[in-house]
Protein backbone atom coordinates (compact mmCIF):
# COMPACT_ATOMS: atom_id res chain seq x y z
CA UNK A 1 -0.24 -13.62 54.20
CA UNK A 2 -2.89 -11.39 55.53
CA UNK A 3 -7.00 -11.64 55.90
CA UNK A 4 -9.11 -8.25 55.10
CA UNK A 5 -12.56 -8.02 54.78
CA UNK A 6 -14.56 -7.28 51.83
CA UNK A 7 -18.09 -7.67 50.82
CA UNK A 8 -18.99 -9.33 47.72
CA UNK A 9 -22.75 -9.24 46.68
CA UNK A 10 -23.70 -7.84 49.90
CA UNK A 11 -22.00 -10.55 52.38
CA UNK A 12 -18.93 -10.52 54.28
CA UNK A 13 -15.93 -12.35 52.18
CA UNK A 14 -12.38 -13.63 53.72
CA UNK A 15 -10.02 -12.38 51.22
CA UNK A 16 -6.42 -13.93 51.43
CA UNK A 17 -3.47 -11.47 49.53
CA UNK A 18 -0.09 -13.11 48.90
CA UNK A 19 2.52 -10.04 48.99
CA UNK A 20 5.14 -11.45 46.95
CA UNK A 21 7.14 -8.28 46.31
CA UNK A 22 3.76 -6.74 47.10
CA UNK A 23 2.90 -7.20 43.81
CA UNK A 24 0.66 -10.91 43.56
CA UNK A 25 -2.92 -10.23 44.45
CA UNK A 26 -5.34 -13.51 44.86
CA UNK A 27 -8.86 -13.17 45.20
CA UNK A 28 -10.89 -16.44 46.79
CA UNK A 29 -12.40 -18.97 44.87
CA UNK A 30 -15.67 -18.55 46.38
CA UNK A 31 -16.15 -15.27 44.80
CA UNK A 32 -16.06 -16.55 41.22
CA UNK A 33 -15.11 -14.19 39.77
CA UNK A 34 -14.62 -13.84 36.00
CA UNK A 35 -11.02 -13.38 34.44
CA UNK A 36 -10.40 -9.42 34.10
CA UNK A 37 -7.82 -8.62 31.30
CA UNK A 38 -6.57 -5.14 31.80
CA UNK A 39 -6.30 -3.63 28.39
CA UNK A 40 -4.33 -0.93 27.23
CA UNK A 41 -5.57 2.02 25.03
CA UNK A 42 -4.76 3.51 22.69
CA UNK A 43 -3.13 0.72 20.50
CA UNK A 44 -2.02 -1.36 22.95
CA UNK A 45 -0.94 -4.80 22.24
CA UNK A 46 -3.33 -6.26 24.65
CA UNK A 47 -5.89 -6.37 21.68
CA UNK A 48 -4.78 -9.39 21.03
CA UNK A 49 -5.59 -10.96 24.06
CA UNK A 50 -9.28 -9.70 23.84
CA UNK A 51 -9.45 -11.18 20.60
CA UNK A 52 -8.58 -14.52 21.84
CA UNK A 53 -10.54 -14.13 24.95
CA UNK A 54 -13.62 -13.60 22.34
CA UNK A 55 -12.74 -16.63 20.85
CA UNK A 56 -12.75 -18.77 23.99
CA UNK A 57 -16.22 -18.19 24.85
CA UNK A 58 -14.94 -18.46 28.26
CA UNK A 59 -16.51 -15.77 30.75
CA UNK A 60 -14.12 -12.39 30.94
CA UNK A 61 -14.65 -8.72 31.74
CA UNK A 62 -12.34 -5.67 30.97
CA UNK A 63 -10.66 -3.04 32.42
CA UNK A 64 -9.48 -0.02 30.13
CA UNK A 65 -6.35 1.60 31.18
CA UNK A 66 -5.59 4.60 29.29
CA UNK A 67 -2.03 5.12 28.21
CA UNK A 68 0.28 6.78 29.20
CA UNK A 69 -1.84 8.51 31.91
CA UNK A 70 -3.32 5.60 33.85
CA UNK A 71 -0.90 2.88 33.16
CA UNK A 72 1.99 4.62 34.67
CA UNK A 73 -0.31 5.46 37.68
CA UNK A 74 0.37 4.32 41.01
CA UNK A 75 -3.33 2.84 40.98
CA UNK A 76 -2.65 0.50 38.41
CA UNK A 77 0.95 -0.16 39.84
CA UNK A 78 -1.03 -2.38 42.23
CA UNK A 79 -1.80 -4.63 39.69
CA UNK A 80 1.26 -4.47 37.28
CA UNK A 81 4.32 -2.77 39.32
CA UNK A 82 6.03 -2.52 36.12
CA UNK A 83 2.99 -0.24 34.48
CA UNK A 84 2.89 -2.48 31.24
CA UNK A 85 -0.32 -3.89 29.59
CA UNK A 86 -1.76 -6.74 29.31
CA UNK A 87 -2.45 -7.90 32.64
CA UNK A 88 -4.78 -10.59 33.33
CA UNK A 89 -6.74 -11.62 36.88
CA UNK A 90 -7.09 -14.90 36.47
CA UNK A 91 -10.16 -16.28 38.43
CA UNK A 92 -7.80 -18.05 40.43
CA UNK A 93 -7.32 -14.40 42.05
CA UNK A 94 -3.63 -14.56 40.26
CA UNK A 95 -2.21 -11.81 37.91
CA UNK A 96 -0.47 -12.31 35.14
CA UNK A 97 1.39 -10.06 32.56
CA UNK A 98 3.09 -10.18 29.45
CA UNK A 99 1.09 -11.33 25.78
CA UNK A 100 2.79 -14.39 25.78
CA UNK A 101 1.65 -15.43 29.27
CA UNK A 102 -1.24 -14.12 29.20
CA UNK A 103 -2.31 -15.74 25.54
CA UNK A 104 -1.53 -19.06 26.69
CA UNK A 105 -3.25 -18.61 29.76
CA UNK A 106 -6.44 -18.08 27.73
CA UNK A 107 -5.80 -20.71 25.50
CA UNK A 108 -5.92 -23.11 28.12
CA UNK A 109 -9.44 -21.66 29.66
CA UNK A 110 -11.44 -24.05 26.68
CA UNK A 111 -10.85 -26.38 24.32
CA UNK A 112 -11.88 -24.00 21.34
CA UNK A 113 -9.13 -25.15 18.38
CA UNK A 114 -8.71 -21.20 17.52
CA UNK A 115 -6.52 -21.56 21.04
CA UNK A 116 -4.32 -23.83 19.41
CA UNK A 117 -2.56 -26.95 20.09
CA UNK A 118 -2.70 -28.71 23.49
CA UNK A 119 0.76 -28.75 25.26
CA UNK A 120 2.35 -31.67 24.03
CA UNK A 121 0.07 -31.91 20.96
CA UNK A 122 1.41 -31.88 17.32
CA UNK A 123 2.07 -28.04 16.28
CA UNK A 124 2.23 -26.60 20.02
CA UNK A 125 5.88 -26.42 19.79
CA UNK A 126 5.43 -24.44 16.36
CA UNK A 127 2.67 -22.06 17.83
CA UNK A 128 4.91 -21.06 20.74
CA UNK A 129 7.81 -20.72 18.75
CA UNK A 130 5.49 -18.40 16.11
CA UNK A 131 4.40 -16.30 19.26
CA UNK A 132 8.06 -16.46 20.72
CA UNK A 133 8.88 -14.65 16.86
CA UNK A 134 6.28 -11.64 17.44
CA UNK A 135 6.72 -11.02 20.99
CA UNK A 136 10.36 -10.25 20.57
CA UNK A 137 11.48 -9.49 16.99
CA UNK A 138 7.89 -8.58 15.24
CA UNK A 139 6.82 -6.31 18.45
CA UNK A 140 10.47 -5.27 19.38
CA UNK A 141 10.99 -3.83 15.87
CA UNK A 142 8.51 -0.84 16.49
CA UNK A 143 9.81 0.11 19.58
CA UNK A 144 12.21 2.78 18.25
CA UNK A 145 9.14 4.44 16.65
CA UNK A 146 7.40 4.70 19.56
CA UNK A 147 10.14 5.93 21.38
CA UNK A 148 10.68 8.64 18.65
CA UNK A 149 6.82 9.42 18.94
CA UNK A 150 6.75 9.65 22.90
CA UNK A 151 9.25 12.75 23.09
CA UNK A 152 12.56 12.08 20.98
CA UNK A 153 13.76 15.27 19.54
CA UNK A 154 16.12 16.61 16.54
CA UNK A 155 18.88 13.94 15.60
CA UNK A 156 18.14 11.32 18.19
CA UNK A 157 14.64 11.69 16.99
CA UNK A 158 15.75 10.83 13.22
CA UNK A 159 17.91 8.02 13.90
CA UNK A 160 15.02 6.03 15.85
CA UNK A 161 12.88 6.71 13.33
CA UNK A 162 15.63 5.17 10.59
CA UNK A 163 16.22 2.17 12.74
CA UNK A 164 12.17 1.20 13.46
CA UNK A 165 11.72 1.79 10.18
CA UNK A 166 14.56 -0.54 9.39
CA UNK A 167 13.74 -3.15 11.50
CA UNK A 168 9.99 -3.47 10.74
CA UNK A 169 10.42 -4.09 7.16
CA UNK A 170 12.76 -6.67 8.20
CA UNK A 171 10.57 -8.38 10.28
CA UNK A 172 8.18 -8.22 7.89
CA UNK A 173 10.24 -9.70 5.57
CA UNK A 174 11.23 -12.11 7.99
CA UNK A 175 7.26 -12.95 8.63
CA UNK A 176 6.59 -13.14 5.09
CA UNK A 177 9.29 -16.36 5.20
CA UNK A 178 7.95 -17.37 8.07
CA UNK A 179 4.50 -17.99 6.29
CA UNK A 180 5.78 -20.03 3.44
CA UNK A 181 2.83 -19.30 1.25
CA UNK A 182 0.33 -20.58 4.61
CA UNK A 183 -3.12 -18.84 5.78
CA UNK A 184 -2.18 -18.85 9.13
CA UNK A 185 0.98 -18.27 11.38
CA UNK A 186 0.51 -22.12 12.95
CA UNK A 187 -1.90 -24.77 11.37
CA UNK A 188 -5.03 -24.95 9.25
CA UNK A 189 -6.85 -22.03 11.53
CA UNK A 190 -6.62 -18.91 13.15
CA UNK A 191 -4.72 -19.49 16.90
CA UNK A 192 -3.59 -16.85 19.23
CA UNK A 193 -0.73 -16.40 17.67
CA UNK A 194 -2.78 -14.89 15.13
CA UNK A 195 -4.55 -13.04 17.60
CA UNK A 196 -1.94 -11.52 18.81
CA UNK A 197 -0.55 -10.55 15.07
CA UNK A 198 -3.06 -8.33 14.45
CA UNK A 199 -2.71 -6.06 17.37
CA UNK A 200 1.02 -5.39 16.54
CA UNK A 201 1.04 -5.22 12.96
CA UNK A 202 -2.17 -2.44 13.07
CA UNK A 203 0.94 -0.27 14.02
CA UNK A 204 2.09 -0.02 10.74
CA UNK A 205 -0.05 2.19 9.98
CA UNK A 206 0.12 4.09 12.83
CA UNK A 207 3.71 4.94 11.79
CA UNK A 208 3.28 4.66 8.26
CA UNK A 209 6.15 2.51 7.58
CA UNK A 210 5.61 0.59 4.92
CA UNK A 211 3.20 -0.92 2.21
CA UNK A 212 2.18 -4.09 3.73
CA UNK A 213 1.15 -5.62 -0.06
CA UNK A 214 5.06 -5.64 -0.69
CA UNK A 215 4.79 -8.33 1.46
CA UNK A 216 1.37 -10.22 -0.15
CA UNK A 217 1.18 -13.39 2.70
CA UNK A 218 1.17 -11.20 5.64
CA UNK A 219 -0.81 -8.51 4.19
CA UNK A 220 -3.51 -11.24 3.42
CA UNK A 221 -3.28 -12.68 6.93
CA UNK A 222 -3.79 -9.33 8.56
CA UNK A 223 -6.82 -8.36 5.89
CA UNK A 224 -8.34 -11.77 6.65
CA UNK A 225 -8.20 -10.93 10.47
CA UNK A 226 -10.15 -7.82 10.07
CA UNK A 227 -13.24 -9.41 8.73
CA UNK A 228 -13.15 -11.82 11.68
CA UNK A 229 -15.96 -10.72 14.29
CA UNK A 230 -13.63 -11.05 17.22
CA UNK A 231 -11.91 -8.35 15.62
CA UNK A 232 -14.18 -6.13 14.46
CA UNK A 233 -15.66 -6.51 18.71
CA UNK A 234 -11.61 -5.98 19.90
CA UNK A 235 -11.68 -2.26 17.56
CA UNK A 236 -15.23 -1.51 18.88
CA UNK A 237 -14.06 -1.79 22.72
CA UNK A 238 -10.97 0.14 22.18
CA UNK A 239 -12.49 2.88 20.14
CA UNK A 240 -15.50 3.60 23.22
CA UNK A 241 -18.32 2.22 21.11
CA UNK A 242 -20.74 -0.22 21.30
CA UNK A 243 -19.47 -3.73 21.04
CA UNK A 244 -21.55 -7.04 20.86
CA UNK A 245 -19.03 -10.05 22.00
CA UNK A 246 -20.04 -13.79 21.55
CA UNK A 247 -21.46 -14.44 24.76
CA UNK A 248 -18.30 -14.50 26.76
CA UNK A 249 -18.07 -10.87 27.60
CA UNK A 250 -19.62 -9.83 30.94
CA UNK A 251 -18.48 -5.91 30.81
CA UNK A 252 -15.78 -3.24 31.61
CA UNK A 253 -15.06 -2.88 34.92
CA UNK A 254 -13.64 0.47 36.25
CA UNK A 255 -9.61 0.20 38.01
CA UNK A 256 -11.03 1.47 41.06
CA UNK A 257 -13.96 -1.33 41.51
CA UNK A 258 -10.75 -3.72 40.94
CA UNK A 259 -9.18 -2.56 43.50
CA UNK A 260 -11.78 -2.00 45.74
CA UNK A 261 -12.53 -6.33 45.16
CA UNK A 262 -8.93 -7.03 45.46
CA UNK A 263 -8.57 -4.91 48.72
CA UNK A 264 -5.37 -3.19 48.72
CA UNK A 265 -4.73 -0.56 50.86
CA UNK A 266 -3.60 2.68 49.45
């Protein structure tokens, strides 16, 4: 552990960084500060994750980090060594990465039922296990696009594109199962598992894969998303225009001011 100085609202603060791996920043409680969730654009799969943090109500700002450009930046290194988004600052001055971390740490912020089941409650196990699903095999199953789209060429090119293409209709048609005929991925309501959905599956058309009404259950979940205001907020942020939240949402706030607050040297 080390102390550096910072000021915070024009007063001296004692900030305390952890340098485990050099990578775990903490900021001190007494600053208060809001959760910052460290979204990537464009299409990233941190969408999600500002969806749910809509629904929480719960206090949050945002940092964009454009993609590839920034995220693979030393900058934002500091914050995610890996150079992956999500990341999310918790207010307890820790940083967390990965959706399916970073969901649950959200859902536990309030006790707003589109966060889903309690630990230990009936239907937790089944949310997890829903999220476990698109983390790996719903969002893993594009990943040969993208790697076709980010500089693949000729016959290596081809075959990624036959395999994503592959696998996505498979996990589609694995989703569809999954559904059984239900609104949502895990209970009566919308959860962030469904939250997170909708930021993956968007990348359909992106690659233009497939017809999503072959598959009528998850092509009515995703439809139903998009009227949902949380939603419609999520696009507006991403796309650079004016976005009203719910009341949670206290602003974007630039990499370098992040930094600045966490103080890490350069």
């Amino acid at each position: 552990m080390w102390t550096i100085s910072l000021r915070e609202a024009g007063y001296p603060v004692k900030v305390h960084v952890s340098t485990l791996s050099g990578t775990q920043h903490r900021l001190p409680p007494e600053t208060h500060m809001e959760p910052i969730l460290f979204y990537g654009v464009p299409e990233g799969c941190s969408f999600g994750s500002i969806v749910a943090l809509e629904w929480s109500g719960h206090p949050y700002r945002l940092c964009r980090i454009e993609m590839p450009e920034v995220v693979a930046g030393e900058a934002y290194r500091r914050i995610n060594p890996i150079g992956e988004t999500p990341s999310l600052l918790a207010a307890s001055g820790e940083v967390f990465s990965q959706s399916l971390a970073v969901l649950q740490h959200i859902a536990r912020l309030t006790d707003d039922p589109r966060m889903g089941p309690r630990p230990g409650a009936p239907g937790f196990d089944r949310m997890v296990e829903m999220l476990a699903f698109l983390h790996t095999t719903f969002f893993g199953a594009f990943g040969p696009l993208w790697l076709a789209f980010e500089g693949a060429q000729g016959a290596e090119k081809e075959a990624l594109q036959a395999l994503g293409r592959k696998r996505v209709r498979n996990a589609h048609a694995q989703l569809e199962t999954l559904l059984d005929g239900r609104d949502w991925l895990a209970g009566e309501g919308p959860t962030v598992a469904d939250a997170y959905f909708v930021g993956i599956a968007r990348w359909n058309e992106f690659h233009r894969v497939l017809d999503r009404r072959e598959f009528p259950a998850v092509d009515a979940l995703y439809r139903r998303l998009q009227d949902d205001p949380a939603v419609r907020f999520a696009h507006a942020v991403e796309d650079g225009l004016p976005a009203r939240g719910a009341g949670g949402f206290r602003g974007e706030i630039a990499l370098d001011a992040v930094l600045e607050r966490l103080a890490v040297a350069a």
